[in-house]
C-alpha atoms as a PDB file:
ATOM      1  CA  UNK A   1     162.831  42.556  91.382  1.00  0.00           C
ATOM      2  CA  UNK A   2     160.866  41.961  88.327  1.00  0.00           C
ATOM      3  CA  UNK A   3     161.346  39.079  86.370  1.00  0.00           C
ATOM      4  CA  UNK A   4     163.558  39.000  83.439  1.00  0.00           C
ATOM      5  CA  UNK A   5     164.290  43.093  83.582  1.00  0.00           C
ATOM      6  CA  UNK A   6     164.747  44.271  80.474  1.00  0.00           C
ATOM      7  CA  UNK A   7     166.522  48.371  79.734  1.00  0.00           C
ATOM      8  CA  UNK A   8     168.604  50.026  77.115  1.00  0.00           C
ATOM      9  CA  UNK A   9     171.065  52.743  77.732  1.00  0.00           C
ATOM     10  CA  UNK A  10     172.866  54.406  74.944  1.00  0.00           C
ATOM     11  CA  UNK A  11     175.745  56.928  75.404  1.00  0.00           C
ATOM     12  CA  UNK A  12     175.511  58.644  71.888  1.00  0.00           C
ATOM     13  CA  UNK A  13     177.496  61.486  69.871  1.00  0.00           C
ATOM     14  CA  UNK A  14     178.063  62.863  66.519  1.00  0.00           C
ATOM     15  CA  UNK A  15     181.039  60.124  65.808  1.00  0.00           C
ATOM     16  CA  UNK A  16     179.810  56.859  67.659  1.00  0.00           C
ATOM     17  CA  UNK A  17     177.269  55.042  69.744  1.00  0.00           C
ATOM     18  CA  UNK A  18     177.235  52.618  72.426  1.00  0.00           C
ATOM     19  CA  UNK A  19     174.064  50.579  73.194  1.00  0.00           C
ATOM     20  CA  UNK A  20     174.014  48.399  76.286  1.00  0.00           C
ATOM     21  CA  UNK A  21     171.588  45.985  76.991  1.00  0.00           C
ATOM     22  CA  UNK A  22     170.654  44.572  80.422  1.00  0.00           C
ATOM     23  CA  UNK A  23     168.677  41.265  79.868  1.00  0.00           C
ATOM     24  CA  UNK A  24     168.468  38.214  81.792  1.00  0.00           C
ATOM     25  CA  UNK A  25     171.104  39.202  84.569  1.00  0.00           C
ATOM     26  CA  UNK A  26     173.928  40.154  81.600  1.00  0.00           C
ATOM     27  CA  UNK A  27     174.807  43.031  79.706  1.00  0.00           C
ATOM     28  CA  UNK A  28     175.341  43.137  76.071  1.00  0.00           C
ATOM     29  CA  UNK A  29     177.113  45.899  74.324  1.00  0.00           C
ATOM     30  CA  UNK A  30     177.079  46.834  70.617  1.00  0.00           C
ATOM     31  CA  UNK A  31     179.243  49.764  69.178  1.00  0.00           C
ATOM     32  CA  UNK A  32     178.176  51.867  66.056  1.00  0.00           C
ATOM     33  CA  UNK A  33     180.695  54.033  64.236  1.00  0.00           C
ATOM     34  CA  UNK A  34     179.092  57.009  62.559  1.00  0.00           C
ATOM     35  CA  UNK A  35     180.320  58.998  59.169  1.00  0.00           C
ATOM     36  CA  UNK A  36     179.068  62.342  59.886  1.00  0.00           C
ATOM     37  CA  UNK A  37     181.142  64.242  58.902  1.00  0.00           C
ATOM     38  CA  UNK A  38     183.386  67.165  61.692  1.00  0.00           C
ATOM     39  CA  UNK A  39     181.670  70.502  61.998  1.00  0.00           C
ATOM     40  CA  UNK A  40     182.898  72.925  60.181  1.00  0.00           C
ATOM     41  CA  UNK A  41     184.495  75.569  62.815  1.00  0.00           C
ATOM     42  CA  UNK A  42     185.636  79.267  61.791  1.00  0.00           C
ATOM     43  CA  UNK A  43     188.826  80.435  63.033  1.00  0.00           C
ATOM     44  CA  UNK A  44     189.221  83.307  60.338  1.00  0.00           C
ATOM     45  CA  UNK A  45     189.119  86.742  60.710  1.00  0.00           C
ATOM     46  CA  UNK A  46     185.735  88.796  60.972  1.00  0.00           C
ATOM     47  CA  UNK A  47     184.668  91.481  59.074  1.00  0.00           C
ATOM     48  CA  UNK A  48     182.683  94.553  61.282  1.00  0.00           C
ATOM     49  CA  UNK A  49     181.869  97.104  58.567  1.00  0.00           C
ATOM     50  CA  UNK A  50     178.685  98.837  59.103  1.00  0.00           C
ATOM     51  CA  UNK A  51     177.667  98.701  55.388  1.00  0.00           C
ATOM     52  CA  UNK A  52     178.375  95.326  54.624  1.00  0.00           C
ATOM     53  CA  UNK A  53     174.808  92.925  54.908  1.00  0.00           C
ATOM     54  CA  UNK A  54     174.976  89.827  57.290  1.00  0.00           C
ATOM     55  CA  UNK A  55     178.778  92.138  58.521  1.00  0.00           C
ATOM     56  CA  UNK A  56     181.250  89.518  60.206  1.00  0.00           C
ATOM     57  CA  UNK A  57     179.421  86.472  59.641  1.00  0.00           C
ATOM     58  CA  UNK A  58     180.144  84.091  56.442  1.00  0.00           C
ATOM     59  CA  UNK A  59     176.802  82.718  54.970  1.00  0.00           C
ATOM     60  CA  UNK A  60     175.962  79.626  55.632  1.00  0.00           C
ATOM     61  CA  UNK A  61     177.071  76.835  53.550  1.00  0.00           C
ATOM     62  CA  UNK A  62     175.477  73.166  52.294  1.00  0.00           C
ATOM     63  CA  UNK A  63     178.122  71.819  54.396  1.00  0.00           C
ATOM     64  CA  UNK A  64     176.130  72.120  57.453  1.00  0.00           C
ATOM     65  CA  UNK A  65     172.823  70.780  56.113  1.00  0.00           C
ATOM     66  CA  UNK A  66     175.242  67.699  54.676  1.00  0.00           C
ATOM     67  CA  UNK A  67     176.269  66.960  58.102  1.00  0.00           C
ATOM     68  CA  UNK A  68     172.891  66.921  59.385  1.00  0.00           C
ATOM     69  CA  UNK A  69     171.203  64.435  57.022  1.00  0.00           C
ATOM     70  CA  UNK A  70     174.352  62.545  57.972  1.00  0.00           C
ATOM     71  CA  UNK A  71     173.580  62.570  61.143  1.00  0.00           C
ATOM     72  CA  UNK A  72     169.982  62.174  60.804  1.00  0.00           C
ATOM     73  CA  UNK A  73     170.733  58.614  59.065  1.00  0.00           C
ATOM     74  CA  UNK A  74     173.227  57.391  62.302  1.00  0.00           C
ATOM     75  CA  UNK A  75     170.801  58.374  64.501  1.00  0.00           C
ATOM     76  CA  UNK A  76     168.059  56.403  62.668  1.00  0.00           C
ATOM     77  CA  UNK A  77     170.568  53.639  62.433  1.00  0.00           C
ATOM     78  CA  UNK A  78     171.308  53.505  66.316  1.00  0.00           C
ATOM     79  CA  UNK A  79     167.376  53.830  66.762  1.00  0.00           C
ATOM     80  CA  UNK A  80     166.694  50.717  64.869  1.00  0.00           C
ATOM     81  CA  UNK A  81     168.818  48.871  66.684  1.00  0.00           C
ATOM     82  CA  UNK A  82     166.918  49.674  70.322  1.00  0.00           C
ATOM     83  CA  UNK A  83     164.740  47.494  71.244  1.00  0.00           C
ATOM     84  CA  UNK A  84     160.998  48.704  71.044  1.00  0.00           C
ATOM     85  CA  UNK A  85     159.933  47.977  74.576  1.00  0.00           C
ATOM     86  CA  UNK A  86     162.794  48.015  76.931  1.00  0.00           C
ATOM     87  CA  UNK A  87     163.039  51.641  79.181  1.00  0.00           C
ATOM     88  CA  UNK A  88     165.625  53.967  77.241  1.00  0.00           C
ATOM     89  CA  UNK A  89     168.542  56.065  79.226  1.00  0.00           C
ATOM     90  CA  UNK A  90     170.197  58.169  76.478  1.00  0.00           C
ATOM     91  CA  UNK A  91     173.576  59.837  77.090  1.00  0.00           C
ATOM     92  CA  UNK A  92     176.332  61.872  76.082  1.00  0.00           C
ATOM     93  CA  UNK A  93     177.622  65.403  75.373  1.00  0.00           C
ATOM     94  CA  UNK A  94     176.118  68.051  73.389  1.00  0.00           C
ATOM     95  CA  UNK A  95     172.655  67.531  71.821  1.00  0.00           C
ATOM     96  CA  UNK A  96     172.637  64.254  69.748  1.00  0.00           C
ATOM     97  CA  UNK A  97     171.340  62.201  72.529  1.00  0.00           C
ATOM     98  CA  UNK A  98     168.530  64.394  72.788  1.00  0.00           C
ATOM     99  CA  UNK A  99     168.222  64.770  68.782  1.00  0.00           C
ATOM    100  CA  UNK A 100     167.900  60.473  69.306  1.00  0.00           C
ATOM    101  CA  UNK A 101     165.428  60.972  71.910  1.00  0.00           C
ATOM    102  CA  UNK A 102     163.158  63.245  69.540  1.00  0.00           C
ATOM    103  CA  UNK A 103     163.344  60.464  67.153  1.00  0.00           C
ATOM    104  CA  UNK A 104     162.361  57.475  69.348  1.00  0.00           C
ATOM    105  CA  UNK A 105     159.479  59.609  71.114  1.00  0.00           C
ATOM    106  CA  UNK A 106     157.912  60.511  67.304  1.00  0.00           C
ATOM    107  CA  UNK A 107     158.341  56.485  66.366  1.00  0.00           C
ATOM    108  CA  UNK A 108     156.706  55.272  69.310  1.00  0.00           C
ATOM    109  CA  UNK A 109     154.229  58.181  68.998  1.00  0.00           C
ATOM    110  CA  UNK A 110     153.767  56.853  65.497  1.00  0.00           C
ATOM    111  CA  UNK A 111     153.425  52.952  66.601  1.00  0.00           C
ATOM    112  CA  UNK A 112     151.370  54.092  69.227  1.00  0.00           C
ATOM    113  CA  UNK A 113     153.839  52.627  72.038  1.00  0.00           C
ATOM    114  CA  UNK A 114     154.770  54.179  75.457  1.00  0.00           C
ATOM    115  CA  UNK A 115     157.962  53.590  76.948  1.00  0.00           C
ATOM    116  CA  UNK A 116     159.724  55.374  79.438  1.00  0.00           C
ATOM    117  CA  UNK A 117     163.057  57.461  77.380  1.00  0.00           C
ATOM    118  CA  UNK A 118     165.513  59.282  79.419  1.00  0.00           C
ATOM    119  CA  UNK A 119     167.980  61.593  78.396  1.00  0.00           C
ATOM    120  CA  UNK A 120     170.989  63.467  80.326  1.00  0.00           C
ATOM    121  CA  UNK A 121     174.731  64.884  79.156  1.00  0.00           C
ATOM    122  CA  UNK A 122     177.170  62.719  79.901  1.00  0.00           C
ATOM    123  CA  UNK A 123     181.030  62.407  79.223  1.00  0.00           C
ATOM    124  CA  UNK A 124     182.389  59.367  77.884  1.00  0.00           C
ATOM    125  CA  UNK A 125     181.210  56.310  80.125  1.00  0.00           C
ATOM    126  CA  UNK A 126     183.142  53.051  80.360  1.00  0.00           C
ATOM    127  CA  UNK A 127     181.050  49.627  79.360  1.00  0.00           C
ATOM    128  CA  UNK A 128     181.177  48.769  83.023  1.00  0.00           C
ATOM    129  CA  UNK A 129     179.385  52.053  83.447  1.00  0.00           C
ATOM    130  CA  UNK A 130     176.974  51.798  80.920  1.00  0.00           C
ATOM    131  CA  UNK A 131     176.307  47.961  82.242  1.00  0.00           C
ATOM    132  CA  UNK A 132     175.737  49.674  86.061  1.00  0.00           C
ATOM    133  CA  UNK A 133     173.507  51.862  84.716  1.00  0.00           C
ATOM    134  CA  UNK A 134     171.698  49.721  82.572  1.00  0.00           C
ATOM    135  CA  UNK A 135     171.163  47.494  85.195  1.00  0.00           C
ATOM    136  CA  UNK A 136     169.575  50.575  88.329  1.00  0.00           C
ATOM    137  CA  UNK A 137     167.172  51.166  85.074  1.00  0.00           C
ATOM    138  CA  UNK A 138     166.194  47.240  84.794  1.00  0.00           C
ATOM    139  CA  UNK A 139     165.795  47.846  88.465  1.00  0.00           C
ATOM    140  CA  UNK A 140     167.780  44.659  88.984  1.00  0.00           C
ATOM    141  CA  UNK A 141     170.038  45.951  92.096  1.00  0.00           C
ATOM    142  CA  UNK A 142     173.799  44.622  92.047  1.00  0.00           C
ATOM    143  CA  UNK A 143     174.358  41.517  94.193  1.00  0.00           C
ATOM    144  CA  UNK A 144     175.738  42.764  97.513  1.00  0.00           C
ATOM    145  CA  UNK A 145     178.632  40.462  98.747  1.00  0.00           C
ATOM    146  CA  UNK A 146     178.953  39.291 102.112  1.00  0.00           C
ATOM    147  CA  UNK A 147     182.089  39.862 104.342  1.00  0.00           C
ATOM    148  CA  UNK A 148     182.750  37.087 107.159  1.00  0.00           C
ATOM    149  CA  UNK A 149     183.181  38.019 110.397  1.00  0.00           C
ATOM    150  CA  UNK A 150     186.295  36.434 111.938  1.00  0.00           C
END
Protein backbone atom coordinates (compact mmCIF):
# COMPACT_ATOMS: atom_id res chain seq x y z
CA UNK A 1 0.00 0.00 0.00
CA UNK A 2 1.09 3.42 -0.84
CA UNK A 3 1.04 5.99 1.56
CA UNK A 4 -1.77 8.34 1.90
CA UNK A 5 -3.72 6.88 -1.47
CA UNK A 6 -5.41 9.36 -2.97
CA UNK A 7 -8.55 8.52 -6.11
CA UNK A 8 -11.72 10.09 -7.32
CA UNK A 9 -14.64 8.25 -8.68
CA UNK A 10 -17.61 10.04 -10.03
CA UNK A 11 -20.89 8.32 -11.09
CA UNK A 12 -22.24 11.16 -13.43
CA UNK A 13 -25.53 11.85 -15.62
CA UNK A 14 -27.45 14.48 -17.30
CA UNK A 15 -29.45 15.37 -13.82
CA UNK A 16 -26.74 14.82 -10.99
CA UNK A 17 -23.27 13.88 -9.93
CA UNK A 18 -21.68 12.07 -7.23
CA UNK A 19 -17.94 12.56 -6.47
CA UNK A 20 -16.30 10.30 -3.92
CA UNK A 21 -13.13 10.81 -2.55
CA UNK A 22 -10.84 8.18 -0.96
CA UNK A 23 -8.14 10.04 1.14
CA UNK A 24 -6.41 9.16 4.19
CA UNK A 25 -8.31 5.77 4.88
CA UNK A 26 -12.02 7.73 4.53
CA UNK A 27 -14.29 8.50 1.90
CA UNK A 28 -15.84 11.77 1.29
CA UNK A 29 -18.84 12.27 -0.85
CA UNK A 30 -20.17 15.48 -2.44
CA UNK A 31 -23.49 15.56 -4.53
CA UNK A 32 -24.11 18.08 -7.45
CA UNK A 33 -27.60 18.67 -8.79
CA UNK A 34 -27.61 19.69 -12.42
CA UNK A 35 -30.33 22.06 -14.41
CA UNK A 36 -30.09 20.65 -17.76
CA UNK A 37 -32.85 20.63 -18.86
CA UNK A 38 -35.03 16.73 -20.06
CA UNK A 39 -34.48 15.80 -23.67
CA UNK A 40 -36.90 16.57 -25.74
CA UNK A 41 -38.45 13.02 -26.97
CA UNK A 42 -40.97 12.69 -30.06
CA UNK A 43 -43.87 10.57 -29.63
CA UNK A 44 -45.93 12.19 -32.59
CA UNK A 45 -46.85 10.86 -35.65
CA UNK A 46 -44.40 10.67 -38.76
CA UNK A 47 -44.85 11.88 -41.97
CA UNK A 48 -43.43 9.30 -45.06
CA UNK A 49 -44.31 11.26 -48.21
CA UNK A 50 -41.85 10.87 -50.90
CA UNK A 51 -41.95 14.59 -51.92
CA UNK A 52 -41.71 16.15 -48.76
CA UNK A 53 -37.63 17.26 -47.92
CA UNK A 54 -36.09 15.90 -44.60
CA UNK A 55 -39.92 13.34 -44.96
CA UNK A 56 -40.81 12.05 -41.30
CA UNK A 57 -38.33 13.81 -39.38
CA UNK A 58 -39.12 17.36 -37.60
CA UNK A 59 -36.09 19.79 -37.95
CA UNK A 60 -34.13 20.22 -35.36
CA UNK A 61 -34.82 22.77 -32.84
CA UNK A 62 -32.55 25.32 -30.40
CA UNK A 63 -33.89 23.23 -27.75
CA UNK A 64 -31.32 20.66 -28.18
CA UNK A 65 -28.29 22.94 -28.53
CA UNK A 66 -29.87 24.72 -25.10
CA UNK A 67 -29.58 21.53 -23.36
CA UNK A 68 -26.15 20.98 -24.38
CA UNK A 69 -24.50 24.25 -23.27
CA UNK A 70 -26.45 23.30 -20.15
CA UNK A 71 -24.85 20.47 -19.85
CA UNK A 72 -21.58 21.59 -20.95
CA UNK A 73 -21.59 24.11 -17.81
CA UNK A 74 -22.52 20.95 -15.09
CA UNK A 75 -20.02 19.07 -16.48
CA UNK A 76 -17.43 21.89 -16.14
CA UNK A 77 -18.86 22.43 -12.72
CA UNK A 78 -18.38 18.69 -11.54
CA UNK A 79 -14.81 18.93 -13.27
CA UNK A 80 -13.72 21.74 -11.11
CA UNK A 81 -14.52 20.17 -8.27
CA UNK A 82 -12.03 16.89 -9.00
CA UNK A 83 -9.09 17.08 -7.71
CA UNK A 84 -6.17 17.63 -10.29
CA UNK A 85 -3.96 14.74 -9.34
CA UNK A 86 -5.88 11.97 -7.80
CA UNK A 87 -6.64 8.76 -10.52
CA UNK A 88 -10.28 9.41 -11.99
CA UNK A 89 -13.02 6.37 -12.35
CA UNK A 90 -15.99 8.02 -14.15
CA UNK A 91 -19.40 6.31 -14.22
CA UNK A 92 -22.83 6.14 -15.18
CA UNK A 93 -25.35 5.53 -18.00
CA UNK A 94 -25.42 6.91 -21.36
CA UNK A 95 -22.58 9.20 -22.55
CA UNK A 96 -22.09 12.09 -20.02
CA UNK A 97 -19.46 10.33 -18.12
CA UNK A 98 -17.57 9.99 -21.13
CA UNK A 99 -18.56 13.70 -22.39
CA UNK A 100 -16.72 14.52 -18.54
CA UNK A 101 -13.91 12.41 -19.43
CA UNK A 102 -13.28 14.41 -22.83
CA UNK A 103 -13.23 17.42 -20.73
CA UNK A 104 -10.74 16.41 -17.99
CA UNK A 105 -8.33 14.70 -20.68
CA UNK A 106 -8.30 18.31 -22.85
CA UNK A 107 -7.65 20.27 -19.25
CA UNK A 108 -4.94 18.18 -18.21
CA UNK A 109 -3.74 18.10 -21.85
CA UNK A 110 -3.89 21.86 -21.53
CA UNK A 111 -2.00 22.02 -17.93
CA UNK A 112 0.23 19.63 -19.24
CA UNK A 113 -0.71 16.94 -16.40
CA UNK A 114 -1.08 13.11 -16.76
CA UNK A 115 -3.33 11.27 -14.69
CA UNK A 116 -4.79 8.07 -15.12
CA UNK A 117 -9.06 8.76 -16.11
CA UNK A 118 -11.29 5.84 -16.39
CA UNK A 119 -14.55 5.66 -17.71
CA UNK A 120 -17.33 2.72 -17.85
CA UNK A 121 -21.49 2.69 -17.90
CA UNK A 122 -22.77 2.15 -14.86
CA UNK A 123 -26.34 2.13 -13.21
CA UNK A 124 -26.96 4.01 -10.22
CA UNK A 125 -24.26 3.02 -7.48
CA UNK A 126 -24.88 3.37 -3.75
CA UNK A 127 -22.16 5.71 -1.68
CA UNK A 128 -20.95 2.50 -0.13
CA UNK A 129 -20.28 1.49 -3.70
CA UNK A 130 -18.75 4.40 -4.90
CA UNK A 131 -16.52 4.40 -1.45
CA UNK A 132 -15.47 0.44 -2.45
CA UNK A 133 -14.56 1.49 -5.55
CA UNK A 134 -12.84 4.47 -4.76
CA UNK A 135 -10.89 2.76 -2.44
CA UNK A 136 -9.56 -0.76 -5.20
CA UNK A 137 -8.52 2.58 -7.32
CA UNK A 138 -6.44 4.17 -4.22
CA UNK A 139 -5.23 0.63 -4.19
CA UNK A 140 -5.83 0.68 -0.45
CA UNK A 141 -7.40 -3.04 -0.11
CA UNK A 142 -10.37 -3.34 2.53
CA UNK A 143 -9.25 -4.55 5.97
CA UNK A 144 -9.95 -8.29 6.04
CA UNK A 145 -11.45 -9.34 9.48
CA UNK A 146 -10.40 -12.22 11.33
CA UNK A 147 -12.77 -15.08 12.48
CA UNK A 148 -11.66 -17.04 15.79
CA UNK A 149 -11.42 -20.43 15.77
CA UNK A 150 -13.27 -22.01 18.71
Amino acid sequence: MTTDPTATVVWVDAERAVICRWHAEAAVIERFESEVPGQHRSTGHMRHAPGLPHAGGRAQDAGESHRLEHLRGFLADVARAIPEHDAIWLMGPGQTHDRLAELLAADDREHGRERDIKSSPAGLLTDRQLAARARELAGDPPRRRRVAVA
